[in-house]
N, C-alpha and C. Protein backbone atom coordinates (compact mmCIF):
# COMPACT_ATOMS: atom_id res chain seq x y z
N UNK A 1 49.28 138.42 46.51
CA UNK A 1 49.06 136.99 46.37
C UNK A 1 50.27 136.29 45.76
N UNK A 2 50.96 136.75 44.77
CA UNK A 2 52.62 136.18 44.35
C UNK A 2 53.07 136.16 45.32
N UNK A 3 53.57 136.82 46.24
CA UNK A 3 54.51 136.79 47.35
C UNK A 3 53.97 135.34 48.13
N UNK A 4 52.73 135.08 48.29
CA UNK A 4 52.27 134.03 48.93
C UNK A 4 52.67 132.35 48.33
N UNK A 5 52.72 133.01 47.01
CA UNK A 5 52.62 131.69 45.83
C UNK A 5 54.37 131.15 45.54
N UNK A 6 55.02 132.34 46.00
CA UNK A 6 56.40 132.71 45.90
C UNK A 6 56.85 132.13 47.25
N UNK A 7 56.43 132.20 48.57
CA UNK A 7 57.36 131.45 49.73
C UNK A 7 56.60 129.78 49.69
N UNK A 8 55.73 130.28 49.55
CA UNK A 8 55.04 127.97 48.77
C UNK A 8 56.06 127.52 48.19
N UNK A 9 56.02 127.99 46.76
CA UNK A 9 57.55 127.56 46.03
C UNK A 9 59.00 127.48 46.20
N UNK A 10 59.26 128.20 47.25
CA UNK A 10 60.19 128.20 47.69
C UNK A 10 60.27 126.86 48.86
N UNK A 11 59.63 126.90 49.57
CA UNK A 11 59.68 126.10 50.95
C UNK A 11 59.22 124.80 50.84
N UNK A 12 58.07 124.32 49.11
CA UNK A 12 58.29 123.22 48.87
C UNK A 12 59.57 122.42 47.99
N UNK A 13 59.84 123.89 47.34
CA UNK A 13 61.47 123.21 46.58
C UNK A 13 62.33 123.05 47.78
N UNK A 14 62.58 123.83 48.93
CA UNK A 14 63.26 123.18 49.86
C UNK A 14 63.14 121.64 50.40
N UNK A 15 61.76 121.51 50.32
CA UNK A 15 61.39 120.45 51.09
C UNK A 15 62.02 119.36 50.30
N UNK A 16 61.30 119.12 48.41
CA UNK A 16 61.83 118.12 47.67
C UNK A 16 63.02 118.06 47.30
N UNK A 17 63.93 119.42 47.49
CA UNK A 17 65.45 118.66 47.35
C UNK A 17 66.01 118.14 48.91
N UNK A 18 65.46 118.40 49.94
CA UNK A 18 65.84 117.60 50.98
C UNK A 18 65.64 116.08 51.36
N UNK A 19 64.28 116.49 50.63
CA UNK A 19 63.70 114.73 50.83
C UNK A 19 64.57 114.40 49.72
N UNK A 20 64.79 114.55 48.62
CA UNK A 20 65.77 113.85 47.55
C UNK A 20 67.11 113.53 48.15
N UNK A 21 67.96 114.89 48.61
CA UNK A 21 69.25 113.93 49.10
C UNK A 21 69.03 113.07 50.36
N UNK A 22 67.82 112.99 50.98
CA UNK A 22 68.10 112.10 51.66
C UNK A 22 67.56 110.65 51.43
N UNK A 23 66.71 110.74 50.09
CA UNK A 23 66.30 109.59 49.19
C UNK A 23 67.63 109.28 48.24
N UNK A 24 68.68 110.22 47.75
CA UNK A 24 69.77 109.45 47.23
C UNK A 24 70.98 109.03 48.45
N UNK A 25 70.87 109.24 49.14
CA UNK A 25 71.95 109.32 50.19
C UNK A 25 71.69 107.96 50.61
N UNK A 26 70.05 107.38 51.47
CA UNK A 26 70.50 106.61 51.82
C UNK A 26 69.92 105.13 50.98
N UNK A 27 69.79 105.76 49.58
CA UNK A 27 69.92 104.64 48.38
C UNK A 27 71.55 104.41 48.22
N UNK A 28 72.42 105.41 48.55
CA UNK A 28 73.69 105.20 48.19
C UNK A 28 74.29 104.26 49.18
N UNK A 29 73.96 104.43 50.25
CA UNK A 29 74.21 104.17 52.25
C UNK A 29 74.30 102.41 51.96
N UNK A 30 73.90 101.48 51.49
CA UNK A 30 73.48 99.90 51.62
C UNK A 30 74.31 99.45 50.75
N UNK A 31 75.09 100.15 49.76
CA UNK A 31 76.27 99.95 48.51
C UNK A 31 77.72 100.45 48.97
N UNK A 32 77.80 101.47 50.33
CA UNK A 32 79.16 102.05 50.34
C UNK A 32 79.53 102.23 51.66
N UNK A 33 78.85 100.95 52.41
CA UNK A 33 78.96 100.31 53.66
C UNK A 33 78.13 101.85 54.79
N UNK A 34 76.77 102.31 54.00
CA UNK A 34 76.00 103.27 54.94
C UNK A 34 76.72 104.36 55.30
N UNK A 35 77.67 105.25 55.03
CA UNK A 35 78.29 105.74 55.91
C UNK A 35 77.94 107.20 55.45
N UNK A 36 77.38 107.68 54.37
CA UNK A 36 76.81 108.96 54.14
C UNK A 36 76.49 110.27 55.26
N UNK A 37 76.09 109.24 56.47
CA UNK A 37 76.50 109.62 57.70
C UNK A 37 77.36 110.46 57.85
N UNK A 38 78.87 109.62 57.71
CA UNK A 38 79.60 110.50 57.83
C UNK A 38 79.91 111.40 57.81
N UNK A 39 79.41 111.22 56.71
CA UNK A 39 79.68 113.11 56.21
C UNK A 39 79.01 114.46 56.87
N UNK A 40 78.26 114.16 57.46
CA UNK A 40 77.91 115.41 58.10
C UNK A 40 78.07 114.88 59.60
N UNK A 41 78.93 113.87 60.22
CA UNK A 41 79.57 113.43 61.47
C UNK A 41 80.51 113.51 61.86
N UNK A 42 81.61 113.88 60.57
CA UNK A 42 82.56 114.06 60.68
C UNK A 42 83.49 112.75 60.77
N UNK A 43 83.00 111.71 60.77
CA UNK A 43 83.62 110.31 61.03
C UNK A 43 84.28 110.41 59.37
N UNK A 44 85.27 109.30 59.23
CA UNK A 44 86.30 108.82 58.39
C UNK A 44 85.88 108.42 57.18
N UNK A 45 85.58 108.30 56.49
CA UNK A 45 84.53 107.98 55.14
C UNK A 45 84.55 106.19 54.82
N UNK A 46 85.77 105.55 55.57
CA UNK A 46 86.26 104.22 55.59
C UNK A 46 85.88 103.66 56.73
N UNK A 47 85.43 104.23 58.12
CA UNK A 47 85.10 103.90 58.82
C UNK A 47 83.86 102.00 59.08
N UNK A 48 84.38 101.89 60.12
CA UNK A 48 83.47 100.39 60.10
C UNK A 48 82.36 100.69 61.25
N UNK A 49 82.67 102.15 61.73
CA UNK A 49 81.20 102.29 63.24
C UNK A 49 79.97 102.20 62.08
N UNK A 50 79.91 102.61 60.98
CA UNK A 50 78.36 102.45 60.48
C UNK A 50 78.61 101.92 60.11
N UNK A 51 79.39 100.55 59.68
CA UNK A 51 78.80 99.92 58.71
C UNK A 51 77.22 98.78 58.75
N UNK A 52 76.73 99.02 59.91
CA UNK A 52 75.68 98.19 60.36
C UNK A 52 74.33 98.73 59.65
N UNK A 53 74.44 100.02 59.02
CA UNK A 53 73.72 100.65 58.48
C UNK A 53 73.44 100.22 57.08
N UNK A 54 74.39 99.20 56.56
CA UNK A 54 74.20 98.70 55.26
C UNK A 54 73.07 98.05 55.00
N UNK A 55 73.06 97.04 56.04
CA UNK A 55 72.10 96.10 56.22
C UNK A 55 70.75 96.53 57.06
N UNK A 56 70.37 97.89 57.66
CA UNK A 56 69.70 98.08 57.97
C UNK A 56 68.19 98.42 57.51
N UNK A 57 67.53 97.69 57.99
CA UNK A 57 66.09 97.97 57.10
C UNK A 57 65.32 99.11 57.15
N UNK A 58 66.14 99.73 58.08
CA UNK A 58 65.20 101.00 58.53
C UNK A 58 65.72 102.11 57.49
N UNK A 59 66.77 102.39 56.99
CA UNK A 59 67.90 102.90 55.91
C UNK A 59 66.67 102.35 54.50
N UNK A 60 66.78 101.61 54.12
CA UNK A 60 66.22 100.58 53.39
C UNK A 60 64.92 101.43 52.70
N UNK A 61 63.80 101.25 54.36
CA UNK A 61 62.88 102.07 54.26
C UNK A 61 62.84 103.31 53.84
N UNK A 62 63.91 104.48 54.53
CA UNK A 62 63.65 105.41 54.25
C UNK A 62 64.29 105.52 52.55
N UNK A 63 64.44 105.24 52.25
CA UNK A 63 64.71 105.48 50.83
C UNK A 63 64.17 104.81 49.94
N UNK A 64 62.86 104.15 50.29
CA UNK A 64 61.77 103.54 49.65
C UNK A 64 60.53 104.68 49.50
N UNK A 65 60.53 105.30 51.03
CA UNK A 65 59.54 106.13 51.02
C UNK A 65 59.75 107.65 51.04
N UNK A 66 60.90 107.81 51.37
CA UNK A 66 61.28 109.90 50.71
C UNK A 66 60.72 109.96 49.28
N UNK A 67 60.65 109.38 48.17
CA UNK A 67 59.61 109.58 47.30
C UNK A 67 58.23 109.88 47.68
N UNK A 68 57.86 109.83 48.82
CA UNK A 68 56.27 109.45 48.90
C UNK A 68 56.43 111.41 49.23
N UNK A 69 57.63 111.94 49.72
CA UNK A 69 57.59 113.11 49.80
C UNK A 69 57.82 113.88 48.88
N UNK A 70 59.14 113.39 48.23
CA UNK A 70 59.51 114.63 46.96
C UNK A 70 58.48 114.50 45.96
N UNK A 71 57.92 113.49 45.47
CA UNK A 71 56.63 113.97 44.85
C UNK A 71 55.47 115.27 45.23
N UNK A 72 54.93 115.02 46.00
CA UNK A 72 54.07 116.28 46.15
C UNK A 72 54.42 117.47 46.96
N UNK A 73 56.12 117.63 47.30
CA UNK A 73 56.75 118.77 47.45
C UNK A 73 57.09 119.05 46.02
N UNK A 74 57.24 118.48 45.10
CA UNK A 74 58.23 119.02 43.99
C UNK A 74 56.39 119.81 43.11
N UNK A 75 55.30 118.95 43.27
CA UNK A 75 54.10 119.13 42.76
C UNK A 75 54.03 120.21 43.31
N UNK A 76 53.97 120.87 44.59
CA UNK A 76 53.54 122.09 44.68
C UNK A 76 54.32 123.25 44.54
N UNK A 77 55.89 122.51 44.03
CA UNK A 77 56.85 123.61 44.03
C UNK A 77 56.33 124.16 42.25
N UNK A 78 55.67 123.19 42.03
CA UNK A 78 55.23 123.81 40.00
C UNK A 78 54.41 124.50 40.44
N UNK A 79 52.78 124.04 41.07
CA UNK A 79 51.89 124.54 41.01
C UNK A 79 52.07 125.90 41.74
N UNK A 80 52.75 125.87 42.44
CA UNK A 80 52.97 127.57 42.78
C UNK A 80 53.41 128.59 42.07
N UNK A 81 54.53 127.84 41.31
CA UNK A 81 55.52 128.86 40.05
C UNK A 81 54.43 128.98 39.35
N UNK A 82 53.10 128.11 39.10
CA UNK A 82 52.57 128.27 37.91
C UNK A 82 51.43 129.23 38.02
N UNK A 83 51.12 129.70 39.43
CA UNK A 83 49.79 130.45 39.77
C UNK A 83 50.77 131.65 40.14
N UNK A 84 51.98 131.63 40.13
CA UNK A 84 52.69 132.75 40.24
C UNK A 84 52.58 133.94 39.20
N UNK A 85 51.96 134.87 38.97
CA UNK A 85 52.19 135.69 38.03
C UNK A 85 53.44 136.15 37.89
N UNK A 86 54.20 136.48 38.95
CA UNK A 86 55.45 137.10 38.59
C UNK A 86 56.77 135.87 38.19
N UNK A 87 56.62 135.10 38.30
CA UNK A 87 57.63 133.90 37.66
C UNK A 87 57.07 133.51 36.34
N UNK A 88 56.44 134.00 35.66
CA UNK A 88 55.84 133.76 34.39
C UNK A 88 56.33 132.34 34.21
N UNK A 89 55.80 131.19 34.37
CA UNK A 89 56.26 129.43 33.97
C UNK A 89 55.18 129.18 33.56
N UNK A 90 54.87 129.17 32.60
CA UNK A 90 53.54 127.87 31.32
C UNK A 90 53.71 126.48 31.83
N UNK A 91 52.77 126.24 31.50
CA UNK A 91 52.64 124.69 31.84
C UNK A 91 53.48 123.49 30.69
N UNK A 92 54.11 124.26 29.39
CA UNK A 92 54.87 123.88 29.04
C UNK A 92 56.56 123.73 29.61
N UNK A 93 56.55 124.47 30.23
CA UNK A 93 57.77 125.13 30.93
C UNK A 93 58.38 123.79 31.77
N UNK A 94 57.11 123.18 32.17
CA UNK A 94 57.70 122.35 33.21
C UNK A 94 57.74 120.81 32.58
N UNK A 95 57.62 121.18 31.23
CA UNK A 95 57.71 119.77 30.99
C UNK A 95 58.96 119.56 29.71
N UNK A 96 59.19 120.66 28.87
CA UNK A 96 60.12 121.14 27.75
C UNK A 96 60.97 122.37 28.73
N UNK A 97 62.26 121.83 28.79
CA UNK A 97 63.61 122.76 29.17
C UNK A 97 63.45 123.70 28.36
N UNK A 98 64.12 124.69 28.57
CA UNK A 98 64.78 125.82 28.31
C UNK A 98 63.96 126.85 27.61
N UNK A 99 62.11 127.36 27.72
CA UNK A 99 61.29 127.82 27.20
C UNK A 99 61.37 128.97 27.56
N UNK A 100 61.76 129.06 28.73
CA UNK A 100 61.12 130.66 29.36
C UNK A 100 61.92 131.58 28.87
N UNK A 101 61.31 132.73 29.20
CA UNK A 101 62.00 134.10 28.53
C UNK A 101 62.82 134.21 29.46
N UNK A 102 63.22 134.04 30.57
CA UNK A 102 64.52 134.28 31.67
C UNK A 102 64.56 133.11 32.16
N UNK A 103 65.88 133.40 32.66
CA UNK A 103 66.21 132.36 33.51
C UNK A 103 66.73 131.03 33.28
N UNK A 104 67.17 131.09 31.78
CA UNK A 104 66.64 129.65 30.72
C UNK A 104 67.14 128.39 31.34
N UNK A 105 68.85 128.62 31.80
CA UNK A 105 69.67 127.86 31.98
C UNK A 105 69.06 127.06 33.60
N UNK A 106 68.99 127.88 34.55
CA UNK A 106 68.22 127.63 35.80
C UNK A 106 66.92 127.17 35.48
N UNK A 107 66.06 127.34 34.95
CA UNK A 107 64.58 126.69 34.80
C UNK A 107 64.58 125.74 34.00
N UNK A 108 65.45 125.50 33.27
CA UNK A 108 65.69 123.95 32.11
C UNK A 108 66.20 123.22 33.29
N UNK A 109 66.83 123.59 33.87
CA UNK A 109 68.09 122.65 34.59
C UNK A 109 66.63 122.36 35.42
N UNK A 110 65.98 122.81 36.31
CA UNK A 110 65.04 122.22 36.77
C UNK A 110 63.83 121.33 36.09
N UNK A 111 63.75 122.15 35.15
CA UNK A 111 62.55 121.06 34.06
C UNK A 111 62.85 119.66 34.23
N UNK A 112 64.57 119.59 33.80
CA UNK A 112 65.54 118.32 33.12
C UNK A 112 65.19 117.57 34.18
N UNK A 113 65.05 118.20 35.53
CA UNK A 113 65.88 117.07 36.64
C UNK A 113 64.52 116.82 37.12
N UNK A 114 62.92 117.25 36.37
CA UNK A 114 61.93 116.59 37.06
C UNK A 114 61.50 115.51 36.35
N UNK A 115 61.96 115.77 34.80
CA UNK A 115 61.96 114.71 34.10
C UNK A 115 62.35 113.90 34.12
N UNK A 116 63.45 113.68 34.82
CA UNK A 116 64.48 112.62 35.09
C UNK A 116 63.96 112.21 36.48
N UNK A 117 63.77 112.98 37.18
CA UNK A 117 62.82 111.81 37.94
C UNK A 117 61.33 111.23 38.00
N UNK A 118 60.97 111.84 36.99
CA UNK A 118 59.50 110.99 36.82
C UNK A 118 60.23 109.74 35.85
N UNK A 119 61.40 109.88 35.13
CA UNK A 119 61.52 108.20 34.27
C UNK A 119 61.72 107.18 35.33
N UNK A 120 63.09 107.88 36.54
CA UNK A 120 63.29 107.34 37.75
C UNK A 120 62.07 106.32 38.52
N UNK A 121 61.07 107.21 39.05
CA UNK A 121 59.45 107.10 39.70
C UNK A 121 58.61 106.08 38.94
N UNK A 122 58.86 106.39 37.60
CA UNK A 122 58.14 105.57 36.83
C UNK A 122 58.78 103.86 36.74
N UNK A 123 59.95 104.01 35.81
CA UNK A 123 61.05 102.94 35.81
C UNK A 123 60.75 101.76 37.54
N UNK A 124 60.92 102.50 38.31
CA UNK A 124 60.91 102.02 40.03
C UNK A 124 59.20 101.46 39.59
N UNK A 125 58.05 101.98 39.58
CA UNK A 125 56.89 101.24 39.54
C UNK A 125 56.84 100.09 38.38
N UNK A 126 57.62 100.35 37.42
CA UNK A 126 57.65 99.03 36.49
C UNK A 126 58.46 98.01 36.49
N UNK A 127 59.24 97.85 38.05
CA UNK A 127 60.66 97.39 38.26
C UNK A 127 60.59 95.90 37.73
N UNK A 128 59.35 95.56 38.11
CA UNK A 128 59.22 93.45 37.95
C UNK A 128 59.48 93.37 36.25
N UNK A 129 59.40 94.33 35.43
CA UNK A 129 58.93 94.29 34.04
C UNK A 129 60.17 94.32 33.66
N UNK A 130 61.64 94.97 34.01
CA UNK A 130 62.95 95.37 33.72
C UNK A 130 63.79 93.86 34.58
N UNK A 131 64.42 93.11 33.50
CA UNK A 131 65.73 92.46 33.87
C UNK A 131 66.03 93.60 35.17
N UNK A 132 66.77 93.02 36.39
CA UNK A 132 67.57 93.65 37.21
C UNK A 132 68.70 94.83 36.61
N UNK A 133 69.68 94.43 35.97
CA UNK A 133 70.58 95.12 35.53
C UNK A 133 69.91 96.00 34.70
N UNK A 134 68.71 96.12 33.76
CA UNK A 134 68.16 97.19 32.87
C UNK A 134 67.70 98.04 34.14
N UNK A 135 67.22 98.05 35.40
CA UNK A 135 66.21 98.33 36.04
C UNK A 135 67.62 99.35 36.91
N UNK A 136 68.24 98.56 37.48
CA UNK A 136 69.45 99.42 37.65
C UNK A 136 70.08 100.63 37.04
N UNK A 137 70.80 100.17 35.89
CA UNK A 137 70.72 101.25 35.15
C UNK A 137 69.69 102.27 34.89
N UNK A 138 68.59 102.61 34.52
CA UNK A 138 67.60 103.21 34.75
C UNK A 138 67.12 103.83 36.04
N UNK A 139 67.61 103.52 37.27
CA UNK A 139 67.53 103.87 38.10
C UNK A 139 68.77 104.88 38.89
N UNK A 140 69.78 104.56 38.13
CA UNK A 140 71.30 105.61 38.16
C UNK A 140 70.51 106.81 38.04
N UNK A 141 69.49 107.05 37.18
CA UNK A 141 69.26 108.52 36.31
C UNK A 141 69.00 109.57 37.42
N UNK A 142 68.61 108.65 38.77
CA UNK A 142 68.66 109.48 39.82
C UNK A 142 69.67 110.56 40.47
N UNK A 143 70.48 110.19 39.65
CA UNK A 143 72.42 111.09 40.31
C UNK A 143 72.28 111.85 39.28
N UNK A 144 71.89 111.88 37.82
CA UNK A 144 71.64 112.83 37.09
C UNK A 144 70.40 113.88 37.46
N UNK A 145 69.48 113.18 38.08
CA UNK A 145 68.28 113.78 38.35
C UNK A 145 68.51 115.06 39.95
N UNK A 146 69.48 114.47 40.70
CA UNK A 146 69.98 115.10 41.92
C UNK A 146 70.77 116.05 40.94
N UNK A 147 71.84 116.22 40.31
CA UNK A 147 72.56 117.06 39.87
C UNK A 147 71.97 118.09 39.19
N UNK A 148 70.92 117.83 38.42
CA UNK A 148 70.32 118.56 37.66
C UNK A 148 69.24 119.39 38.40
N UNK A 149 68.79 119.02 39.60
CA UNK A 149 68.23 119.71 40.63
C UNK A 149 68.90 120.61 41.65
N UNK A 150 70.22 120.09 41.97
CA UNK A 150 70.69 120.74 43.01
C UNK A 150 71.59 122.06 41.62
N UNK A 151 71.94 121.83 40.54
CA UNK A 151 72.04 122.75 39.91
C UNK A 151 71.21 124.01 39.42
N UNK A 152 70.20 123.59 40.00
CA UNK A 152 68.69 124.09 39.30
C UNK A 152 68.71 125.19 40.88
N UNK A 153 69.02 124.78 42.29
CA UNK A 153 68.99 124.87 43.31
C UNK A 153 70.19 126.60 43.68
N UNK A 154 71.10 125.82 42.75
CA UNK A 154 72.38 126.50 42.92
C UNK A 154 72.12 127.73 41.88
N UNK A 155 71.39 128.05 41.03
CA UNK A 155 71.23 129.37 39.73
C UNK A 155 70.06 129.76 40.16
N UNK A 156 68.99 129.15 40.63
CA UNK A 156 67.79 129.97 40.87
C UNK A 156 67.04 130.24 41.82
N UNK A 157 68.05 129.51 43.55
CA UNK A 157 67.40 129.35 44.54
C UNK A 157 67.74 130.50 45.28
N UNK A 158 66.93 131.43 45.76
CA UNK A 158 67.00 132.74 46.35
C UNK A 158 67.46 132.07 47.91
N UNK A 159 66.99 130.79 48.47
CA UNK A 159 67.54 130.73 49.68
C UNK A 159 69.14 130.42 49.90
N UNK A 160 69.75 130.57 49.01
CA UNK A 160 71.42 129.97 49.54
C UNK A 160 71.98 131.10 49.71
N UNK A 161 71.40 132.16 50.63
CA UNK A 161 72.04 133.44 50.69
C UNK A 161 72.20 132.67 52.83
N UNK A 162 71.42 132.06 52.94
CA UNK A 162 70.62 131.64 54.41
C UNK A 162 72.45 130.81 54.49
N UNK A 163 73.43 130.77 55.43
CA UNK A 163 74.56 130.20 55.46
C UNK A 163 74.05 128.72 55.73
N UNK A 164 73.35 128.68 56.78
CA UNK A 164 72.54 127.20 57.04
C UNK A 164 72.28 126.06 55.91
N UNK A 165 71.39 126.90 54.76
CA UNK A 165 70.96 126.22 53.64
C UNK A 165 72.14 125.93 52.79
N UNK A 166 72.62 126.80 52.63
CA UNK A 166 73.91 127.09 52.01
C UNK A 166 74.89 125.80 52.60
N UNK A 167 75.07 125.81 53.47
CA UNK A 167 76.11 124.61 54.15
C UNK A 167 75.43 122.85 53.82
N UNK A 168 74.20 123.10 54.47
CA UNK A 168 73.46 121.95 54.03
C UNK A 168 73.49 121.35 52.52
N UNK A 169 73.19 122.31 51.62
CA UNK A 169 72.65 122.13 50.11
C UNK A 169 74.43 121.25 49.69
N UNK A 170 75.46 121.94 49.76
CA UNK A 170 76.65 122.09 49.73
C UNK A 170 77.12 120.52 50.21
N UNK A 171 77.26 120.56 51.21
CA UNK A 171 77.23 119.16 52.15
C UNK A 171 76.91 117.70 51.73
N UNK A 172 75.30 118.06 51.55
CA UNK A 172 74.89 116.89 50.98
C UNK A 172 75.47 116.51 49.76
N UNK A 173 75.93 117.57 48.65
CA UNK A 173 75.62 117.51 47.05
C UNK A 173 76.90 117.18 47.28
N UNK A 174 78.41 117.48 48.00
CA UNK A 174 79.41 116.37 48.23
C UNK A 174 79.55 115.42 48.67
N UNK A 175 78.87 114.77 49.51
CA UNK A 175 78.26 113.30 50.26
C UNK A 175 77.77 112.78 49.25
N UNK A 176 76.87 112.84 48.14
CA UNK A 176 76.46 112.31 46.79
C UNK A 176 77.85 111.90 46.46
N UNK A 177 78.19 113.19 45.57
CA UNK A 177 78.98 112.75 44.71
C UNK A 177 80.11 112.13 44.89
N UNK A 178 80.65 112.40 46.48
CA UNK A 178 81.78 111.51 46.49
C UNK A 178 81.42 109.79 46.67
N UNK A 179 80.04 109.69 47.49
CA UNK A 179 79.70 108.25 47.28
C UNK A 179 79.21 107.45 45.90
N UNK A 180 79.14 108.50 45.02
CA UNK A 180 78.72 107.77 43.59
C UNK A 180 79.94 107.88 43.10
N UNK A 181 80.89 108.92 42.89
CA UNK A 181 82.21 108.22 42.22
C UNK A 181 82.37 107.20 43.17
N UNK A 182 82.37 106.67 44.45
CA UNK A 182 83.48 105.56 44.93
C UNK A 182 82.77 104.09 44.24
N UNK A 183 81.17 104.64 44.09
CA UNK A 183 80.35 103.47 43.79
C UNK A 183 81.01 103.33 42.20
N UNK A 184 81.08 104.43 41.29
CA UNK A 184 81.57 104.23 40.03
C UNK A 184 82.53 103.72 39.78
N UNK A 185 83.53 104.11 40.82
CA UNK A 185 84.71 103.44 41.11
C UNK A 185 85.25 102.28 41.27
N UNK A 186 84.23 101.50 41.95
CA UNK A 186 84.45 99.99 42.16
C UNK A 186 83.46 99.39 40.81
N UNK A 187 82.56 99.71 40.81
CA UNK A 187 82.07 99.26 38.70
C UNK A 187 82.95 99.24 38.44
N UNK A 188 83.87 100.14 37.68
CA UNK A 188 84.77 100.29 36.79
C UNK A 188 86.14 99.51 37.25
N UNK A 189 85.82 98.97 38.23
CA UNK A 189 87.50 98.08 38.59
C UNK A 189 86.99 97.03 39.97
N UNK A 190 86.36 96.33 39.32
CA UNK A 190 85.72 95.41 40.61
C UNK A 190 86.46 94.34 40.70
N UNK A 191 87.47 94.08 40.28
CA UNK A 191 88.99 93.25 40.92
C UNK A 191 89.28 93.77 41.61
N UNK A 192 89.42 95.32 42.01
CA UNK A 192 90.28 95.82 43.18
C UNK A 192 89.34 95.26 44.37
N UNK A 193 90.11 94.84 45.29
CA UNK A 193 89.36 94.58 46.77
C UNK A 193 90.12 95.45 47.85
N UNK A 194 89.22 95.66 48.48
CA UNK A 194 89.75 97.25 49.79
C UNK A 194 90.50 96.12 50.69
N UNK A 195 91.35 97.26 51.06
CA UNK A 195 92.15 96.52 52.27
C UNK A 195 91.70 96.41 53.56
């Protein structure tokens, strides 16, 4: 019955870090002229063929509603670890980092990054209540919340042996980060204007 409780957990943590980068990707996509694309298109990262994707509502959508997934993929990726006998995880485990007797660094790093997105999940349902700019900020925690997952992904995920997953996981988690530094990038110097 572990082995059963063991490919659940596995194949729903696949699921919620997929639905996540593609809930940060194309939250990033409407700020860095859509082109996240690119990156797995191989197109120019400056490119103007997507930029129609900025404004697209359908982009828009999907990164309104990939939450409606990583929630109850990430829910059954606990409840499995937790009926798992052989992953020994308490129900403290998933809510306080770094408890378990193994694994500490990999199972905190996952704790961290579910915590960080339930403030995310939460913050987003109380959005009318937050000034814009507080609501924003608070909503960044999501690039911490991706990092701290796909790190969580990278120390304890038995599938990145699969080259596929491996390329994918990889892929995306540079498509992030290079579109949040460029986004950090222009914060931090928003006099510069692109040529």
């Amino acid at each position: 019955m572990d082995l059963f409780f063991w490919e659940i957990a596995r194949a729903s943590g696949l699921a919620a870090y997929a639905a996540l980068c593609i809930s940060v990707l194309s939250g990033l996509a409407p700020r860095t002229q859509a082109l996240c694309i690119s990156v797995l298109s191989g197109l120019a990262p400056r490119t103007q063929a997507l930029s129609f994707l900025a404004n697209n509502r359908a982009v828009r959508a999907l990164h309104d509603w990939t939450p409606w997934i990583v929630i109850p993929a990430a829910l059954v990726h606990i409840v499995a670890l937790l009926l798992d006998a052989t992953a020994r995880i308490g129900i403290l485990d998933v809510f306080v980092p770094f408890l378990t007797s193994y694994g500490q660094l990999a199972i905190g790093l996952g704790t961290i990054s579910v915590d960080l997105l339930i403030i995310v999940l939460v913050t987003t349902w109380l959005r009318r209540r937050f000034s814009n700019n507080a609501w924003q900020w608070w909503h960044r925690v999501s690039y911490l919340g991706f990092g701290t997952m796909f790190l969580h992904s990278m120390l304890s995920g038995t599938d990145l042996t699969s080259p596929v997953i491996s390329v994918l996981s990889w892929a995306s988690a540079i498509g992030i980060a290079y579109y949040a530094l460029e986004r950090l990038g222009k914060a931090l110097n928003p006099t510069r204007v692109r040529a």
